[in-house]
Protein backbone atom coordinates (compact mmCIF):
# COMPACT_ATOMS: atom_id res chain seq x y z
CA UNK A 1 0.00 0.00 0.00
CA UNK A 2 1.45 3.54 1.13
CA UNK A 3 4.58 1.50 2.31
CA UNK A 4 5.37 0.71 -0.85
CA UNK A 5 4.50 3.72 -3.43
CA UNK A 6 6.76 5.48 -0.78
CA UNK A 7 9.39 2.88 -2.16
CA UNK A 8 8.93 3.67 -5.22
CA UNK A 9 9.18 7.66 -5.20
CA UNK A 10 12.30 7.24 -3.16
CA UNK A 11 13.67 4.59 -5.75
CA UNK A 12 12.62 6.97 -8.32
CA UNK A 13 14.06 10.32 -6.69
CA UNK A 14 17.41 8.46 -6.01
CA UNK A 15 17.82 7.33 -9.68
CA UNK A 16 17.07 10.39 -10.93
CA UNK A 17 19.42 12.24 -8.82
CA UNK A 18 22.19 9.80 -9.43
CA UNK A 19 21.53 10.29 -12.83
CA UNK A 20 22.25 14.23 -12.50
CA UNK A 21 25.03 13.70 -10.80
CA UNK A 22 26.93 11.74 -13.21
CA UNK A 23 26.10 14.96 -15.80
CA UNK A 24 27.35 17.35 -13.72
CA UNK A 25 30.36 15.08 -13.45
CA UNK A 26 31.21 14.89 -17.54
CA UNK A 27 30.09 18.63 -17.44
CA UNK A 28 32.74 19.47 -15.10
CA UNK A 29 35.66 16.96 -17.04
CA UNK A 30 34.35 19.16 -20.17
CA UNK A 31 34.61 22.62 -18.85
CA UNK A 32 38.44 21.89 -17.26
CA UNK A 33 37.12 22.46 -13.25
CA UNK A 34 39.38 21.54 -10.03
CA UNK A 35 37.90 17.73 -9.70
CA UNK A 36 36.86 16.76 -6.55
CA UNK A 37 35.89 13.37 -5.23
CA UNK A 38 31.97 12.99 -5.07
CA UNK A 39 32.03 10.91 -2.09
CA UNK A 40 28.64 9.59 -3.59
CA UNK A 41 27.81 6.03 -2.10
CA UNK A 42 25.64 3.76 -3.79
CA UNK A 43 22.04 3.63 -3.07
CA UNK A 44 20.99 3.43 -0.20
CA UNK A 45 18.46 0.81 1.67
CA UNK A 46 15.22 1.63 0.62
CA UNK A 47 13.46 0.06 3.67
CA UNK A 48 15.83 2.18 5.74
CA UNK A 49 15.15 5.54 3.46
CA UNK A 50 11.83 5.02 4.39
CA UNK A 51 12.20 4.84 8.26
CA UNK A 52 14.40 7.65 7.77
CA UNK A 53 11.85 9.55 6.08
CA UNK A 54 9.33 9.35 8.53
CA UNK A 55 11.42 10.57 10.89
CA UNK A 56 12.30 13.29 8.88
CA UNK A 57 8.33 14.16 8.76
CA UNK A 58 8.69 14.88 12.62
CA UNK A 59 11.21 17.68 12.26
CA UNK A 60 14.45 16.14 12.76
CA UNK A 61 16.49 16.63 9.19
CA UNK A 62 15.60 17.56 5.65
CA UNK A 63 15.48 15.31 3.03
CA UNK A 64 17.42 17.42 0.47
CA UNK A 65 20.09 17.19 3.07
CA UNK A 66 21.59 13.83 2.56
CA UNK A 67 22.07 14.40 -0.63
CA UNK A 68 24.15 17.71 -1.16
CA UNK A 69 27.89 18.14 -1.39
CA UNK A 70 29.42 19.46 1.80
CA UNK A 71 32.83 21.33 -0.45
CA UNK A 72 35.48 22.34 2.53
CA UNK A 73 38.70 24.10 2.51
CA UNK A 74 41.26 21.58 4.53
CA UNK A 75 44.95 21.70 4.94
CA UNK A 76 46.56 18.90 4.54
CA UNK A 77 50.10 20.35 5.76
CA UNK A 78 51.57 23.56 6.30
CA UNK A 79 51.51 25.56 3.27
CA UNK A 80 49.45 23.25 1.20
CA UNK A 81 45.49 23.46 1.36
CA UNK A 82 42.90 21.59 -0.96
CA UNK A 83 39.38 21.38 -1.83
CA UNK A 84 37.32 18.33 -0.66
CA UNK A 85 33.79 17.17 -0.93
CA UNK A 86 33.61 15.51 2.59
CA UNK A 87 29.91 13.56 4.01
CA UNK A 88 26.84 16.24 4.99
CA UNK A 89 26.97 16.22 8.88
CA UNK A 90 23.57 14.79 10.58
CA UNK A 91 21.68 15.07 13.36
CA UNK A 92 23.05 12.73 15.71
CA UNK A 93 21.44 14.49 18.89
CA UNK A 94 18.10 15.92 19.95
CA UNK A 95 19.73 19.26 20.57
CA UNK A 96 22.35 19.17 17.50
CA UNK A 97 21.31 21.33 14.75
CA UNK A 98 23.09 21.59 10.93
CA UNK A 99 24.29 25.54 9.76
CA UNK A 100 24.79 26.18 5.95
CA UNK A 101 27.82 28.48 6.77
CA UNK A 102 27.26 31.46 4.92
CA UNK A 103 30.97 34.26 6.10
CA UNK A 104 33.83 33.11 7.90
CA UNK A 105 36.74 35.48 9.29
CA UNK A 106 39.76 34.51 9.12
CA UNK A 107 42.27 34.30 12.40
CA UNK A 108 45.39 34.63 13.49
CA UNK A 109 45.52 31.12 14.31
CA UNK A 110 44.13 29.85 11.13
CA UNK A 111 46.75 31.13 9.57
CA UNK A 112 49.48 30.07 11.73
CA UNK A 113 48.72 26.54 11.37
CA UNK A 114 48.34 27.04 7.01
CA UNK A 115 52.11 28.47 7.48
CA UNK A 116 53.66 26.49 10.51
CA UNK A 117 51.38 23.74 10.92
CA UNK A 118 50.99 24.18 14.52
CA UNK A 119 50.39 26.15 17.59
CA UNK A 120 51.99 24.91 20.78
CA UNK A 121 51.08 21.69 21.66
CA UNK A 122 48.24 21.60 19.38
CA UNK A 123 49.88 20.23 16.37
CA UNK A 124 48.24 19.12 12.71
CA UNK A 125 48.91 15.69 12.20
CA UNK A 126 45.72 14.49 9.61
CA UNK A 127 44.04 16.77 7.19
CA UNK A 128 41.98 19.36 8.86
CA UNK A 129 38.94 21.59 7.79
CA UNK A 130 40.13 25.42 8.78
CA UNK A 131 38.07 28.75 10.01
CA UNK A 132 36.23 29.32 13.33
CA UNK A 133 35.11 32.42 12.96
CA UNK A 134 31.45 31.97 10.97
CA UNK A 135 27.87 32.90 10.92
CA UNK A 136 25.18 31.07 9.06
CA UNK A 137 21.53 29.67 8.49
CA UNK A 138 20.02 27.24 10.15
CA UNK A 139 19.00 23.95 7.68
CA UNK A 140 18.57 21.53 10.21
CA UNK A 141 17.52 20.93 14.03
CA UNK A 142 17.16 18.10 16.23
CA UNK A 143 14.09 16.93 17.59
CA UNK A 144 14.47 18.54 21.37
CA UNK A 145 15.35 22.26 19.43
CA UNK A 146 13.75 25.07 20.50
CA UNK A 147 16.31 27.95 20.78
CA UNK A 148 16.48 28.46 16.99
CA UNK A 149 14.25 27.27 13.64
CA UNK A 150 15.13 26.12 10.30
CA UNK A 151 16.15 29.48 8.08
CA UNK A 152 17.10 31.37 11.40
CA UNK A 153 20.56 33.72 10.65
CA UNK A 154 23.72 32.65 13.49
CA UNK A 155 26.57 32.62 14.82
CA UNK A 156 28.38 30.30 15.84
CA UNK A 157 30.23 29.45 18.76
CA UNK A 158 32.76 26.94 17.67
CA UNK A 159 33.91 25.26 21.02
CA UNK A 160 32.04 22.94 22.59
CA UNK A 161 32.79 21.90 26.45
CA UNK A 162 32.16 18.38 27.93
CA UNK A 163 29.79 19.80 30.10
CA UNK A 164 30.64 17.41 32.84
CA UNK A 165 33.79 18.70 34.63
CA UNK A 166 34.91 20.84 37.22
CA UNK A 167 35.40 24.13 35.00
CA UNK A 168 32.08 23.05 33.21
CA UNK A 169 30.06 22.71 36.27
CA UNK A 170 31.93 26.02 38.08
CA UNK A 171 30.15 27.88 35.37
CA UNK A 172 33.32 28.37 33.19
CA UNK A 173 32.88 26.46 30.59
CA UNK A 174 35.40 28.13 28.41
CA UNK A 175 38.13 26.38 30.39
CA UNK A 176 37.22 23.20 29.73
CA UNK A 177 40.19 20.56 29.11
CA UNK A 178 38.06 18.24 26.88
CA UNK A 179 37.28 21.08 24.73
CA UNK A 180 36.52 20.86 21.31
CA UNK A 181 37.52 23.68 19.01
CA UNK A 182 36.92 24.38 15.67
CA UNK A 183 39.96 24.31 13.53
CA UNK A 184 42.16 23.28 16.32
CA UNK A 185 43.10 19.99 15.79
CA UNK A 186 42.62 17.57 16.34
CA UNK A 187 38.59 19.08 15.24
CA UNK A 188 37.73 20.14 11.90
CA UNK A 189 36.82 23.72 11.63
CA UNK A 190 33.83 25.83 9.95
CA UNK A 191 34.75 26.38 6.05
CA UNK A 192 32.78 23.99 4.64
CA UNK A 193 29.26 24.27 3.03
CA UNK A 194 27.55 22.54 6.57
CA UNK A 195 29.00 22.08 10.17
CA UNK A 196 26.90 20.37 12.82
CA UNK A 197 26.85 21.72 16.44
CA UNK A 198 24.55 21.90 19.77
CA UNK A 199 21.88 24.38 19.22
CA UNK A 200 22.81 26.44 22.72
CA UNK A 201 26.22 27.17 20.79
CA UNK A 202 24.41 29.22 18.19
CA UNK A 203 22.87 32.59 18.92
CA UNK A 204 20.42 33.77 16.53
CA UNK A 205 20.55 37.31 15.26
CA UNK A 206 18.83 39.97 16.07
CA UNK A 207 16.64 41.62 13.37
CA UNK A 208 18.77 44.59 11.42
CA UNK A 209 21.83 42.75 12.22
CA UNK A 210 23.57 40.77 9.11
CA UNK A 211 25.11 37.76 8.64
CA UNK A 212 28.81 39.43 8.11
CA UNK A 213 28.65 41.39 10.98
CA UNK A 214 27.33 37.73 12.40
CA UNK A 215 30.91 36.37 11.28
CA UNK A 216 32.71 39.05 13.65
CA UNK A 217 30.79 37.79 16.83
CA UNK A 218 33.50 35.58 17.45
CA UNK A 219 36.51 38.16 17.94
CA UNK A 220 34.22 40.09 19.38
CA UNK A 221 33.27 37.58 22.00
CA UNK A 222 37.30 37.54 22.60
CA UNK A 223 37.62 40.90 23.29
CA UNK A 224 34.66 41.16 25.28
CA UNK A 225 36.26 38.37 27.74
CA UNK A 226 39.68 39.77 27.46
CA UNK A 227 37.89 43.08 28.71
CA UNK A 228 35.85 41.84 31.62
CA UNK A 229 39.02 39.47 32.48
CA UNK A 230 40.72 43.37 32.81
CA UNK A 231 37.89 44.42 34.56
CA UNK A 232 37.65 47.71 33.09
CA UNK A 233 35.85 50.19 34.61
CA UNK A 234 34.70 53.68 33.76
CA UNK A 235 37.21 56.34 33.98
CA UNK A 236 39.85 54.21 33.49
CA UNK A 237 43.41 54.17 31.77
CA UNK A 238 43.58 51.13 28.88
CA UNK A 239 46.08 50.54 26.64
CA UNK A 240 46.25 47.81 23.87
CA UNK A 241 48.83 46.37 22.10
CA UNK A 242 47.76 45.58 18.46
CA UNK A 243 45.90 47.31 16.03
CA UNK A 244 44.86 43.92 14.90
CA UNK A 245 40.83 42.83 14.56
CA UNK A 246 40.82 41.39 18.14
CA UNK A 247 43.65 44.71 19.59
CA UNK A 248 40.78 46.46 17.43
CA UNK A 249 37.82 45.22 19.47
CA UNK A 250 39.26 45.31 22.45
CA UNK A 251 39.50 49.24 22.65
CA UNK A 252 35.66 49.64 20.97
CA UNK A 253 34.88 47.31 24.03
CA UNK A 254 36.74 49.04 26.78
CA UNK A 255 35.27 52.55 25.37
CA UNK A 256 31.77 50.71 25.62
CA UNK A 257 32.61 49.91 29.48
CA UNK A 258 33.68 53.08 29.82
CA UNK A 259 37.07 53.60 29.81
CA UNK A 260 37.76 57.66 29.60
CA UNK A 261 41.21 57.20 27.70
CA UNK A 262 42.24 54.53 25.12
CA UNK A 263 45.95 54.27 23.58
CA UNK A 264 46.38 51.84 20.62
CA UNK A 265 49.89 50.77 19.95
CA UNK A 266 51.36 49.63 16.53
CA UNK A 267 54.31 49.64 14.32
CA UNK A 268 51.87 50.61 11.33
CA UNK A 269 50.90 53.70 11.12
CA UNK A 270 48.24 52.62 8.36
CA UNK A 271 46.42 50.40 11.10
CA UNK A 272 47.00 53.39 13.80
CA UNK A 273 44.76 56.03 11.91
CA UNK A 274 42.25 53.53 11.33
CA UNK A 275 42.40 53.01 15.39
CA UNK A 276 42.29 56.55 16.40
CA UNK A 277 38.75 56.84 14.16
CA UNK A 278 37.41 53.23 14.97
CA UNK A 279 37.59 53.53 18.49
CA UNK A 280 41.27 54.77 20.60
CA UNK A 281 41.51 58.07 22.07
CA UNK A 282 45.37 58.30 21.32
CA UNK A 283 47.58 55.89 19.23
CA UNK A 284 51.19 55.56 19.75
CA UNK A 285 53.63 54.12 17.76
CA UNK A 286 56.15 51.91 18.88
CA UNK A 287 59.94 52.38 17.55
CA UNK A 288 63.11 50.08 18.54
CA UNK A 289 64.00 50.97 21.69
CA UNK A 290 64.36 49.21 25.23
CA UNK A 291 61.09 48.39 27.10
CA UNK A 292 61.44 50.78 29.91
CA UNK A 293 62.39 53.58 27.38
CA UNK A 294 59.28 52.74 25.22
CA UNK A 295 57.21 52.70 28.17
CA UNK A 296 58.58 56.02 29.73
CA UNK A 297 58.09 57.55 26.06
CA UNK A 298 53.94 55.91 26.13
CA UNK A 299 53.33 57.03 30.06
CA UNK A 300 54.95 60.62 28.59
CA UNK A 301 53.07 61.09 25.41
CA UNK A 302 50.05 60.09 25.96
CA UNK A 303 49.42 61.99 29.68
CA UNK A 304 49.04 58.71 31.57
CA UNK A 305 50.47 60.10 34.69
CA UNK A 306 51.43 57.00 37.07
CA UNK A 307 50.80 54.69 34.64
CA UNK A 308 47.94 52.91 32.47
CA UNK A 309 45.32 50.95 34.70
CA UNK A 310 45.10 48.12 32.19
CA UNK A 311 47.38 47.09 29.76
CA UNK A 312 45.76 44.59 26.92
CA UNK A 313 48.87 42.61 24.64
CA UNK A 314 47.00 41.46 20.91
CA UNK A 315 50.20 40.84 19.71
CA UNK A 316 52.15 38.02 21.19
CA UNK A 317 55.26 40.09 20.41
CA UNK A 318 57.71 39.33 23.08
CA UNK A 319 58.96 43.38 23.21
CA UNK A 320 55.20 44.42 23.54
CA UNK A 321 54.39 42.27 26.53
CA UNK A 322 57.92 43.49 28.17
CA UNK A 323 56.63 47.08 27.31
CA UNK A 324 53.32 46.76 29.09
CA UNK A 325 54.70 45.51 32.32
CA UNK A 326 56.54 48.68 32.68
CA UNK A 327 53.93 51.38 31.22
CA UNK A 328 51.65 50.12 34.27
CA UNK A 329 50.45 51.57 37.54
CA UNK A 330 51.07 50.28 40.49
CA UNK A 331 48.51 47.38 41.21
CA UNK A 332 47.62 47.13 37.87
CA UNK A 333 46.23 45.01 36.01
CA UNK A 334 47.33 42.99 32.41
CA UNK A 335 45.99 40.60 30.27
CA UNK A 336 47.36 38.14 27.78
CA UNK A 337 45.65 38.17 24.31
CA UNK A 338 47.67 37.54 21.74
CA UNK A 339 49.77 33.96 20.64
CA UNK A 340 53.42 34.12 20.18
CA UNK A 341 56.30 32.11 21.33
CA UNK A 342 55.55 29.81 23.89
CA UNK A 343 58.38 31.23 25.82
CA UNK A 344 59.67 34.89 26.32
CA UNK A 345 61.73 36.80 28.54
CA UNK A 346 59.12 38.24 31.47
CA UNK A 347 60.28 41.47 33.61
CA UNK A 348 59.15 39.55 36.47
CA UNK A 349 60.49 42.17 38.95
CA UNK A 350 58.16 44.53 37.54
CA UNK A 351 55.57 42.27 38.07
CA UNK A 352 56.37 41.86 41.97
CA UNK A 353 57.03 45.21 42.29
CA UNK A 354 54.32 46.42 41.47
CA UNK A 355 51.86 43.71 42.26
CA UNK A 356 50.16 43.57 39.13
CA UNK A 357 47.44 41.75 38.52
CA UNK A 358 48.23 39.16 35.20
CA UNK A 359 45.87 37.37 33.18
CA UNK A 360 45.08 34.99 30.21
CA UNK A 361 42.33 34.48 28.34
CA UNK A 362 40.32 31.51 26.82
CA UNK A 363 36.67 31.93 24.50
CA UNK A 364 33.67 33.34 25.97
CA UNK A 365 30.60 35.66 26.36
CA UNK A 366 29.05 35.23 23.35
CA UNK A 367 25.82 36.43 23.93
CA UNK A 368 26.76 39.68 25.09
CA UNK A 369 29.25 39.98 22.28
CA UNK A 370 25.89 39.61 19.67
CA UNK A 371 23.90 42.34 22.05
CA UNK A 372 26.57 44.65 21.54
CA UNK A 373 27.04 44.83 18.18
CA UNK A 374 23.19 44.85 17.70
CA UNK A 375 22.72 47.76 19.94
CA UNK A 376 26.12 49.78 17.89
CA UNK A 377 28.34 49.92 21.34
CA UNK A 378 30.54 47.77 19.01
CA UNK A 379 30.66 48.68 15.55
CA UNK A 380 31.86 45.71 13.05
CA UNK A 381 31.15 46.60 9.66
CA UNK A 382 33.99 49.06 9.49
CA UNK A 383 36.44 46.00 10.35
CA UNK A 384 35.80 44.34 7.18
CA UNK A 385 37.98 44.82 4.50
CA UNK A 386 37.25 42.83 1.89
CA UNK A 387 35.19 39.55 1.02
CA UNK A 388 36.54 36.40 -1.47
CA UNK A 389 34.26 33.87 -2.95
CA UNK A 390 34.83 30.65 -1.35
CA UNK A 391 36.83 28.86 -4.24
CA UNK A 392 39.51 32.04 -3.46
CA UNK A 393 39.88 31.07 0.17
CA UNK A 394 43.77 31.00 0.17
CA UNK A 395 43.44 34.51 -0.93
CA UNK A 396 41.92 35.89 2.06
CA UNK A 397 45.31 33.37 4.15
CA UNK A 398 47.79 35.48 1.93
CA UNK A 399 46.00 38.84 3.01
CA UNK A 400 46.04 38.15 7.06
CA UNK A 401 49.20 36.67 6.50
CA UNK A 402 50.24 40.26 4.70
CA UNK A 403 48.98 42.31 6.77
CA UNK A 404 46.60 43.63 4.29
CA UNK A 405 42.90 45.44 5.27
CA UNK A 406 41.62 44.75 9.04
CA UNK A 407 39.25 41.55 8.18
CA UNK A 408 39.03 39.52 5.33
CA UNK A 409 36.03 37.61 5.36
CA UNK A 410 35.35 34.36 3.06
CA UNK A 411 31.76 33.80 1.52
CA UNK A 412 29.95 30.37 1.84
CA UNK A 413 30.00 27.66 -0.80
CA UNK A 414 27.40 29.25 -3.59
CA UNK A 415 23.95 27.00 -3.58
């Protein structure tokens, strides 16, 4: 009966499809296209189809789903990067739901392990999909969904705790040591047409706001932490290393929380007038010279009396971090935000002496990262520079890499 003219269509469908596919196939040998493996597997059960198909009818996954290439940008080692056509991610959980990524930013780190392979300890030893930094729309949702709807706009928040440890259950989740992060291997990261995650790591945007300024949630969620890890007050003294995206953020932040004077510091002078109308009160720029003299010439020139109250590093440059420890009041306070060598040379008398206080940083505070670029206290659209299509990903790698614009970001695979 029903059973079986269900069958049938699906028989039908997949022959037809299969059919199409080989086309598109001798199409693409015609027309001289970068070939890449199908991944195509041969028809599948039709008795299980059918159970899947019902299911399907209760919410859980689309049907067009199973069915469409999932093209991702991987690298395979350190300078070399391919195109590969790797299997649609599913719903596996009730909560899990499937994002067609739509813009990803590029980072830092992405681009350290394209060039060195590597980042501490964390070291690429199997092809890995890159980028982190991505919004998208919704496609798919588990059963047990109700935070966000097929064709809602996100972004997403691309590490995902255990949920069961100390850190987890103390409310920092961020600090997890089983976490998994996107594009930090061993984990494969967000350029790719779909990525699965839980549906409490993606945070719907609010109406007006767009799905690029949706890719720059996730720096923004990094300076936002780095900030409240500072805990910058209003009226206060902050200076940031890095006219970088995330040394960028961090002073639009700390002038959100209220800081009454911000100094950017760089070594471009490009990036430095861009700071000084993005979001810095002064800019300074930094010249070859000894750390105490460069911090005596900062404390000087930019009338910060005793010393800065908070001192943000977004560069990872050992002569920066040396700097900062010196430009510093007295019980001061510094935070860690940029990756460089895993070991440096640390004033630590300055440290002592002056009982600062020194932090890192991890991920974190997404959601109010979202609200504040929504409500304009953190403007993002001036931070991008320039968008590639997504078969010109390695493009937007050679840019960061170059220094060039503020944020490149890279478009989803075309539909």
């Amino acid at each position: 009966g029903r059973k079986e003219e269900e069958k049938k269509r699906i028989e039908e469908r997949e022959e037809g499809r299969m059919g199409d596919l080989e086309d598109d196939d001798e199409e693409d040998e015609e027309d001289g296209e970068m070939e890449i493996e199908e991944g195509v597997e041969g028809e599948a059960d039709v008795d299980t189809q059918f159970e899947e198909r019902q299911t399907l009818r209760n919410g859980v996954q689309p049907a067009n789903l199973r069915t469409t290439k999932n093209l991702s940008f991987v690298l395979q080692k350190p300078g070399e990067v391919k195109y590969e056509d790797r299997p649609v991610p599913e719903v596996k959980d009730p909560h899990d739901v499937i994002v067609n990524v739509k813009y990803t930013g590029i980072c830092g780190s992405d681009v350290h392990y394209w060039t060195h392979g590597s980042i501490g300890a964390f070291i690429v030893r199997s092809p890995m999909v890159l980028g982190h930094e991505s919004s998208g729309i919704i496609t798919a949702t588990g059963s047990a969904v109700t935070s966000v709807s097929v064709g809602d706009c996100v972004a997403l928040e691309p590490g995902i705790p255990c949920r069961r440890c100390v850190r987890c259950k103390d409310g920092k989740y961020n600090l997890c040591p089983e976490m998994a992060f996107a594009a930090t291997p061993p984990f494969d990261g967000t350029l790719a047409r779909f990525y699965r995650l839980p549906d409490d790591f993606c945070y719907k945007l609010p109406q007006g706001m767009s799905l690029e300024e949706g890719a720059l949630v996730e720096p923004t969620s990094v300076a936002v932490h780095v900030v409240r890890q500072a805990s910058v007050k209003p009226g206060q003294q902050v200076v940031v290393w890095g006219a970088g995206p995330v040394g960028l953020l961090c002073c639009a932040v700390a002038r959100a929380f209220g800081a009454s004077k911000i100094v950017s510091v760089d070594i471009n002078e490009e990036r430095l007038q861009f700071a000084q109308k993005y979001a810095a009160t002064h800019v300074f720029r930094a010249q070859k010279e000894s750390a105490s003299e460069s911090a005596a010439r900062l404390v000087r020139d930019c009338g910060l009396g005793v010393g800065a109250d908070v001192g943000i590093d977004a560069t990872g440059a050992e002569p920066c971090i040396q700097t900062a420890l010196h430009a510093l009041r007295v019980g001061g306070t510094y935070v860690q935000a940029g990756m460089g060598k895993p070991e440096i040379t640390w004033s630590i008398g300055a440290m002592c002496a002056k009982e600062l206080n020194v932090k890192g940083y991890s991920s974190g505070d997404y959601q109010l990262a979202v609200t504040m670029i929504a409500n304009g206290s953190v403007p993002v659209k001036e931070l991008i520079s320039g968008k590639v299509p997504f078969d010109s990903a390695e493009l937007a790698f050679q840019d960061v890499r170059d220094g060039k614009g503020i944020k490149t970001l890279i478009e989803g695979v075309k539909d």
